[in-house]
Protein backbone atom coordinates (compact mmCIF):
# COMPACT_ATOMS: atom_id res chain seq x y z
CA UNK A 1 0.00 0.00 0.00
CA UNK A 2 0.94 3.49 -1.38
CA UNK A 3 2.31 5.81 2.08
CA UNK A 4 -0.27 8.47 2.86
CA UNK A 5 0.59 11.68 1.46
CA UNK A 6 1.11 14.31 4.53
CA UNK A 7 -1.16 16.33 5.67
CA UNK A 8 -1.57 20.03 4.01
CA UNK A 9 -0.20 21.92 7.20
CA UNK A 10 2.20 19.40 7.83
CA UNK A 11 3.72 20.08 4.17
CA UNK A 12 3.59 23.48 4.59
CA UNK A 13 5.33 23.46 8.01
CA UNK A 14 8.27 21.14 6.15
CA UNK A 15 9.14 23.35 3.70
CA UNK A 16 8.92 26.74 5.64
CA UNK A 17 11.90 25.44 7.57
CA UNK A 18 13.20 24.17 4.53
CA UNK A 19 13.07 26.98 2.89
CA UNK A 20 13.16 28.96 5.85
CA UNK A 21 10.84 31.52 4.90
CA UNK A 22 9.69 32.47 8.81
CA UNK A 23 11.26 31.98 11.73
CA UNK A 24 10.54 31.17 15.45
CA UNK A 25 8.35 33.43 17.10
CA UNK A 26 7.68 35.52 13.82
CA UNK A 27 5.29 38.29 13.61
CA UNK A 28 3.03 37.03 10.58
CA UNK A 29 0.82 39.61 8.09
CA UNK A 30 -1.14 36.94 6.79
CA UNK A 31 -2.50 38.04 2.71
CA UNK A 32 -6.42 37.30 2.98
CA UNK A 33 -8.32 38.30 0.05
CA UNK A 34 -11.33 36.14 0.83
CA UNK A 35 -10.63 33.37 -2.21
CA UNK A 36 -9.79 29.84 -1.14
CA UNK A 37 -6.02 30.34 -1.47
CA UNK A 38 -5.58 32.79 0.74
CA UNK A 39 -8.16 31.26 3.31
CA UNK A 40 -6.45 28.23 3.31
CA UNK A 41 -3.01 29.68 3.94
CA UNK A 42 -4.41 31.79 7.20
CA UNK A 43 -5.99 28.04 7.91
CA UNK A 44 -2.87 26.22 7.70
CA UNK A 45 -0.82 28.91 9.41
CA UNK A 46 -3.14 29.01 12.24
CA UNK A 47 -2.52 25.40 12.39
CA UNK A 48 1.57 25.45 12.41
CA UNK A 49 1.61 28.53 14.42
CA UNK A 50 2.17 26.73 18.28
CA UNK A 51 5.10 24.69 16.34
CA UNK A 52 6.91 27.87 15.23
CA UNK A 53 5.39 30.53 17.83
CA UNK A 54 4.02 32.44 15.37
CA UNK A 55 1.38 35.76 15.18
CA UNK A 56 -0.78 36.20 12.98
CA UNK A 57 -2.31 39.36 11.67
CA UNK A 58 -4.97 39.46 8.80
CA UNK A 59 -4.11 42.28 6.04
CA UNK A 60 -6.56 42.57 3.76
CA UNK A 61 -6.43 44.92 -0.11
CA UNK A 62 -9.86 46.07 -1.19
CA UNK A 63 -8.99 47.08 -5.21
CA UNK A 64 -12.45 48.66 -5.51
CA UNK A 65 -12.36 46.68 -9.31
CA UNK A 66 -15.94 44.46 -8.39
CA UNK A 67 -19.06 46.09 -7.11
CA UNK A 68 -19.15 43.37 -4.36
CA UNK A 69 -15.39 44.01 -3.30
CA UNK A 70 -16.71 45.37 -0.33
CA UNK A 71 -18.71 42.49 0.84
CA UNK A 72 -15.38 40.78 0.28
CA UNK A 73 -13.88 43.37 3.07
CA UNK A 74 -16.78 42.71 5.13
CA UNK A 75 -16.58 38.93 4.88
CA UNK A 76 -12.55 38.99 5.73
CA UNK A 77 -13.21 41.04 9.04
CA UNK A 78 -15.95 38.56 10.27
CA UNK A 79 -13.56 35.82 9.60
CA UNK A 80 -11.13 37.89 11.41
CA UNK A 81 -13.69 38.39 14.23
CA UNK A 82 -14.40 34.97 14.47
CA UNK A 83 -10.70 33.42 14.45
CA UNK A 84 -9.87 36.39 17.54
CA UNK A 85 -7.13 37.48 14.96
CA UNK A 86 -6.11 41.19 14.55
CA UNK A 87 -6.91 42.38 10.69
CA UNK A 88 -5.98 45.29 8.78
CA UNK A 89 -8.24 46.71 5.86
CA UNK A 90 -6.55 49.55 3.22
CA UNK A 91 -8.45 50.22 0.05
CA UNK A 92 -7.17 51.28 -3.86
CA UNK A 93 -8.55 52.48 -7.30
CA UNK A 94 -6.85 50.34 -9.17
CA UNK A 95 -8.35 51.22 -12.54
CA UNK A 96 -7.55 55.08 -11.87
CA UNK A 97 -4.23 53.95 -11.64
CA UNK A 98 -3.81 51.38 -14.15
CA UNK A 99 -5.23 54.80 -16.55
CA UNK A 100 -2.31 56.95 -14.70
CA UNK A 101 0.26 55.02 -15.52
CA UNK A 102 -0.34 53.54 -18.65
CA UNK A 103 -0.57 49.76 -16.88
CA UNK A 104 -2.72 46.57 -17.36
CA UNK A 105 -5.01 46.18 -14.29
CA UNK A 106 -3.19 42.76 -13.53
CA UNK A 107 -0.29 45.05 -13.69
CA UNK A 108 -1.72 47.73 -11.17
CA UNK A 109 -3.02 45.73 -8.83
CA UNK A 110 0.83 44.18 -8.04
CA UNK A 111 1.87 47.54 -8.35
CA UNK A 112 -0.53 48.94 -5.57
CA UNK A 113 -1.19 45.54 -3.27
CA UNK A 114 2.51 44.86 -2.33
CA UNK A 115 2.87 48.35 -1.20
CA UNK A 116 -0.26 48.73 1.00
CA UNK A 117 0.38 45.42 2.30
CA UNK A 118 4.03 45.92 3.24
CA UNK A 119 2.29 49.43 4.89
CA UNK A 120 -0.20 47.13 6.87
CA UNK A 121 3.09 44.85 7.93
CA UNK A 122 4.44 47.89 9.16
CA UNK A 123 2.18 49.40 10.88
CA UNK A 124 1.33 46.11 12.92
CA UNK A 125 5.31 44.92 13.36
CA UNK A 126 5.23 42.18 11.33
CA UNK A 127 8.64 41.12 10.41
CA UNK A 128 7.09 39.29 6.96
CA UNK A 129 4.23 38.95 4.76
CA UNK A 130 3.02 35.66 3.57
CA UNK A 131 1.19 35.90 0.45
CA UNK A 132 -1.25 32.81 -0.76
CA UNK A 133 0.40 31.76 -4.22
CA UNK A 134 0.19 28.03 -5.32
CA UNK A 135 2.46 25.50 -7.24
CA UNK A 136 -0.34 25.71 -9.75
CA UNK A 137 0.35 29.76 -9.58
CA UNK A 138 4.19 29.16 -10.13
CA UNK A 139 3.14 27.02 -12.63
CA UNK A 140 1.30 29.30 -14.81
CA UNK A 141 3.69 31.78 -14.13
CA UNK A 142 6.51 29.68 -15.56
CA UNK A 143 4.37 28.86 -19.19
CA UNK A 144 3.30 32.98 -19.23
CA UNK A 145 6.97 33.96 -19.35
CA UNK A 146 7.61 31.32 -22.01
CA UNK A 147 5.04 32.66 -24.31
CA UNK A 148 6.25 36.17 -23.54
CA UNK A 149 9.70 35.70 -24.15
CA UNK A 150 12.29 35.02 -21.30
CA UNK A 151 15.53 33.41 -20.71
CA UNK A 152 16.24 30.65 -18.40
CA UNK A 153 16.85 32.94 -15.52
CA UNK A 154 12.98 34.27 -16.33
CA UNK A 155 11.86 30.50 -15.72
CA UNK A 156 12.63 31.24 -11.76
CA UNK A 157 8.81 32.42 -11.66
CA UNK A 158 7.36 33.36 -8.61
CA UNK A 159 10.12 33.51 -5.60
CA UNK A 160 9.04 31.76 -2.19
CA UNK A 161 11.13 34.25 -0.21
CA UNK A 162 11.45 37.79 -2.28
CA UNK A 163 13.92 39.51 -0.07
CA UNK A 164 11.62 42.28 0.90
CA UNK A 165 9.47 40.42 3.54
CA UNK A 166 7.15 38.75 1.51
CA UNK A 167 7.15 34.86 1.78
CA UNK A 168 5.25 32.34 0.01
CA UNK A 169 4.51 29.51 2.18
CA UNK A 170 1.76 27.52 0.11
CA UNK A 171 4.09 26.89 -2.87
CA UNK A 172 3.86 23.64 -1.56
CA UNK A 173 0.15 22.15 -2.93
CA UNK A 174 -1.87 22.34 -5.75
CA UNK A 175 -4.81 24.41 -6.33
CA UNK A 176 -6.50 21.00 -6.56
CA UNK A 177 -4.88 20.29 -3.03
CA UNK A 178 -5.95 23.85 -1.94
CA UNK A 179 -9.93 23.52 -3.08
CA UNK A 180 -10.18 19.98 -1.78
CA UNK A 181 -8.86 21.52 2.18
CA UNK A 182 -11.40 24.57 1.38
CA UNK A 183 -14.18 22.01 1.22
CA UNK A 184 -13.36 19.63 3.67
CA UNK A 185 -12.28 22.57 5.80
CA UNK A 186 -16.18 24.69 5.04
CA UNK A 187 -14.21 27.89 4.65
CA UNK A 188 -16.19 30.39 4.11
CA UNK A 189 -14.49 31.47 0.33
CA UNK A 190 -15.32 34.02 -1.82
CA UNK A 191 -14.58 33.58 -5.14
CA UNK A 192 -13.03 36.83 -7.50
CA UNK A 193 -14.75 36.11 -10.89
CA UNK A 194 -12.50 38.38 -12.36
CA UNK A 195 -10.23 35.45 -11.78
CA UNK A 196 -12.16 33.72 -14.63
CA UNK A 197 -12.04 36.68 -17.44
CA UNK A 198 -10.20 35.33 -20.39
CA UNK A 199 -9.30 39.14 -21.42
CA UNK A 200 -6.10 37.93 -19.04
CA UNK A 201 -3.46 36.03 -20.03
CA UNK A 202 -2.80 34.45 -16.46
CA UNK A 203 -7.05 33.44 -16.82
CA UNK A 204 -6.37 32.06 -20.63
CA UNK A 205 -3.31 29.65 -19.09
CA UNK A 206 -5.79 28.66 -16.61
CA UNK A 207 -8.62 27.62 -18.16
CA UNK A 208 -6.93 26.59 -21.81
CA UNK A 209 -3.47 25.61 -21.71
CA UNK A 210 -2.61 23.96 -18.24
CA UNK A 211 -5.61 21.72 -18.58
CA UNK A 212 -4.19 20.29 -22.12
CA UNK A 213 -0.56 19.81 -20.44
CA UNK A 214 -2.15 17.92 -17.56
CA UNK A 215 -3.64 15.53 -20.33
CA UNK A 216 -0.27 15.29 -21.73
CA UNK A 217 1.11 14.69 -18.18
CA UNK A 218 -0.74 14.48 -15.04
CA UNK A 219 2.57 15.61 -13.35
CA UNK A 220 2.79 19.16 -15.39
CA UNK A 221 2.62 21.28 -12.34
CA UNK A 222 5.30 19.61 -9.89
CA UNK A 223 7.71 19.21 -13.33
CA UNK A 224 7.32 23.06 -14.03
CA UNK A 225 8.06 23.95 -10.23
CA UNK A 226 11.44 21.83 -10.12
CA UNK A 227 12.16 23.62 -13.33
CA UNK A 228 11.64 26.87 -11.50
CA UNK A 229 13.63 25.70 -8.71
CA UNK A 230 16.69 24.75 -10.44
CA UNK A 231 16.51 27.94 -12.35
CA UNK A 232 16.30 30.12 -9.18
CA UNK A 233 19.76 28.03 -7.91
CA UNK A 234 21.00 29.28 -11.53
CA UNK A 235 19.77 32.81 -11.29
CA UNK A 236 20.96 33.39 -7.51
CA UNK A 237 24.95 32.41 -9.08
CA UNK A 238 24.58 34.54 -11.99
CA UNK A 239 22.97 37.95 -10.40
CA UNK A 240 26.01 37.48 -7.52
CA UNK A 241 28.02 37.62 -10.73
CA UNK A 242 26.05 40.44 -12.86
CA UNK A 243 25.01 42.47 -9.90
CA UNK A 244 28.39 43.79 -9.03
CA UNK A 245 28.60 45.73 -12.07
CA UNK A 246 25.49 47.69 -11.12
CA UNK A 247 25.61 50.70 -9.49
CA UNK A 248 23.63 53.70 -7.81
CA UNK A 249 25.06 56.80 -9.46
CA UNK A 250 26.25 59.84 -6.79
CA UNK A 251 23.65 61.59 -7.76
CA UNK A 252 20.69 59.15 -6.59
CA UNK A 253 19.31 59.00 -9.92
CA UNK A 254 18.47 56.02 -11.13
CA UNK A 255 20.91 52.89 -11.50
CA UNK A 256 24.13 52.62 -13.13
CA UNK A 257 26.25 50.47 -15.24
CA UNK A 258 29.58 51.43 -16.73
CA UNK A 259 31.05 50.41 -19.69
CA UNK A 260 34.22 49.35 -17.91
CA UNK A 261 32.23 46.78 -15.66
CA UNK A 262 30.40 44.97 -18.74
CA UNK A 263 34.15 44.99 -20.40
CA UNK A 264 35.28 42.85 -17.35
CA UNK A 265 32.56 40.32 -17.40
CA UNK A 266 32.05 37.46 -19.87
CA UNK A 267 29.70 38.96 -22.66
CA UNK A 268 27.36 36.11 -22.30
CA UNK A 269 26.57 38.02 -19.00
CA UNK A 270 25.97 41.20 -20.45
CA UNK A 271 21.52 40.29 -20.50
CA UNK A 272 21.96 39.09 -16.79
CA UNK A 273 23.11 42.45 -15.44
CA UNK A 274 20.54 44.54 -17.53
CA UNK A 275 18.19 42.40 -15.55
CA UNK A 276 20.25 42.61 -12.31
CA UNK A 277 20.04 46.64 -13.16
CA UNK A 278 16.01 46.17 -13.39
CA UNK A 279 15.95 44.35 -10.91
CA UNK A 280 17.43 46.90 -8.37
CA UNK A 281 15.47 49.61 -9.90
CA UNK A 282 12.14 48.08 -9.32
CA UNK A 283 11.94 44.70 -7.44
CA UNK A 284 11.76 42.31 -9.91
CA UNK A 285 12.60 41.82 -13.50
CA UNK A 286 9.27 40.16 -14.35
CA UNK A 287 8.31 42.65 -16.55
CA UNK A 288 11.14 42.34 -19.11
CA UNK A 289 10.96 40.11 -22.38
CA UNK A 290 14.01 39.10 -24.53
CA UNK A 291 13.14 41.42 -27.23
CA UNK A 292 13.31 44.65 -23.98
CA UNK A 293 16.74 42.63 -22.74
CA UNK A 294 18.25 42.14 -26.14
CA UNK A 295 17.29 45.97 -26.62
CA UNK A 296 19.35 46.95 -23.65
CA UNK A 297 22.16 45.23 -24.61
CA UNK A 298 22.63 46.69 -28.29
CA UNK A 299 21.95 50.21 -26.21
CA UNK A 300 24.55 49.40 -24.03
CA UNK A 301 26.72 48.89 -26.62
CA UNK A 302 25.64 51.96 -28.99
CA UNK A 303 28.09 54.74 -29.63
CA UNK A 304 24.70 57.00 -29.47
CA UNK A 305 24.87 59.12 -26.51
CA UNK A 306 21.71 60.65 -25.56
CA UNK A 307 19.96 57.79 -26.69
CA UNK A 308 16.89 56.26 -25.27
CA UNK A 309 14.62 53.22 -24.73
CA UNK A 310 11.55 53.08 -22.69
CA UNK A 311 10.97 50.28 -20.69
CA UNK A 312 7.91 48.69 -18.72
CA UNK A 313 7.01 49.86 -15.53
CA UNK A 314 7.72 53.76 -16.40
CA UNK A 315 11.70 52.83 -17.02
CA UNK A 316 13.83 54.69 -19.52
CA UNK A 317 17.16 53.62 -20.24
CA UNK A 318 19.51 56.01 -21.42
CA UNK A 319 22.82 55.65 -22.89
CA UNK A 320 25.73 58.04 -21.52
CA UNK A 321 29.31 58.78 -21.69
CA UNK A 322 30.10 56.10 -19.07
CA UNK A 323 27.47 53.43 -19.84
CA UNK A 324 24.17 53.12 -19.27
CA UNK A 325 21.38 54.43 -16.95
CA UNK A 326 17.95 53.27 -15.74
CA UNK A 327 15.96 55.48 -14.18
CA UNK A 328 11.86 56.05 -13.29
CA UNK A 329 10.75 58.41 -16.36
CA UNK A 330 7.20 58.69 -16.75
CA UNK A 331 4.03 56.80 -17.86
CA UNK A 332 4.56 52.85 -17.94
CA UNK A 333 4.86 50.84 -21.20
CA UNK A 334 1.98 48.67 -21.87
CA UNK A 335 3.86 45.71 -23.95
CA UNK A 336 0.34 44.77 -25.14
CA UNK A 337 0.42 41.43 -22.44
């Protein structure tokens, strides 16, 4: 007979210390947006808590995008209520400023969420933030960057532990895994049916293509998430290599990298530290394709001073005596995904 597969809380409690994402006696802002995910991480937390001495603190974002977003606020702080947990509640016009800035609202809601949460963190002590992404999340993540355009590095996907707080305990199960606890558990879920509008590419990888990969192979989702992990070992030994060539200029403006520090790497590095300098500037280097990489690198490389290439996320790169420059310039490219 087959050995019974652990528990949900049990896995999750595993591969926190693997991965060490919190620590003993941690000071938790728990992500709840009312959708089974995110219930079932506060679940599951609640349940590992006495083994790592953890508190937990509810932080809820209300993006204002549904008319019934606020009966989503509502139905987090009666949870809240009913666990005897502390919550926090911050709200956002996330299509004003997906129109200000030129974004997606996919794009705008990461843009304003991490923010207000990491406010929420602070204003409650919490030392991180544990967010309620999937292995079926990382999963889609890792097929949307290949039908974007990335390089291997780009097949990291979604980082457990981003450096900033955040943390990503659930990474662990399924969405499968995390509906089947949501029903045995009777959480009380409410379900986003934005989450189901095909205008998104995310939603179109949901419903379309990681169905017809399962059918392929029932084993899709774990096979893409080693595949992210053994790119993320790759990607932590080349940024240590490309991020030494970037800089922050003296006059605070922007990031930097000189001519002189490309020249003493191995060119095949040159598309790793464009990233690295993305990465610095804004977090993460999701929103770069090959095509905006491959366009840094010729810039780089351009005897054109002055010259200029606008980026995602508001980002112009600019070509100067020394090297190269990224800095925040205005409006944010919408790259059409």
């Amino acid at each position: 007979m087959a050995p019974r597969r652990k528990d949900l809380a049990a896995r999750m409690l595993e591969d926190v210390r693997l991965r060490r994402l919190l620590h003993d006696g941690d000071r938790v802002l728990v992500a709840v947006s009312g959708g089974a995910d995110s219930l079932v991480l506060l679940d599951c937390l609640a349940r590992i808590r006495g083994a790592l001495s953890l508190s937990l603190v509810i932080g809820h974002v209300d993006h204002g995008l549904r008319a019934t977003s606020a009966d989503d606020a509502r139905a987090v702080l009666a949870h809240a209520t009913a666990l005897g947990m502390e919550a926090q509640v911050r709200t956002a016009d996330i299509r004003a400023e997906a129109r200000r800035h030129g974004m997606t609202l996919e794009e705008a809601g990461r843009a304003v969420r991490y923010p207000l949460l990491a406010e929420m963190a602070a204003t409650t002590r919490c030392r991180v933030t544990a967010t309620g992404h999937t292995a079926t999340d990382q999963a889609e993540t890792v097929l949307m960057r290949l039908i974007r355009g990335t390089g291997p590095l780009g097949l990291a996907g979604i980082d457990p532990s981003r450096g900033d707080g955040f943390v990503r305990p659930l990474l662990c199960a399924t969405r499968a895994e995390v509906r089947q606890y949501a029903r045995r558990a009777k959480l009380p879920v409410h379900e986003d049916e934005t989450n189901r509008d095909e205008r998104h590419l995310r939603n179109r990888v949901r419903a379309r293509l990681l169905p017809l990969l399962r059918r392929l192979n029932p084993r899709i989702e774990p096979l893409l998430c080693g595949l992210a992990d053994d790119a993320a070992r790759l990607q932590g030994l080349v940024e240590r290599l490309a991020g030494a060539a970037v800089t922050v200029p003296p006059d605070n403006r922007g990031v930097a990298v000189a001519h002189d520090a490309l020249a003493g790497l191995d060119g095949a590095l040159a598309p790793y530290v464009m990233l690295a300098a993305f990465r610095t500037l804004c977090g993460a280097p999701a929103a770069l394709s090959r095509t905006h990489v491959d366009a840094l690198v010729r810039l780089a490389s351009s005897a054109t001073k002055g010259a200029e290439l606008h980026l995602p996320r508001g980002i112009v790169a600019t070509r100067e005596r020394e090297g190269i420059r990224l800095r925040r310039g205005g409006p944010a490219k919408n790259d059409g995904h």
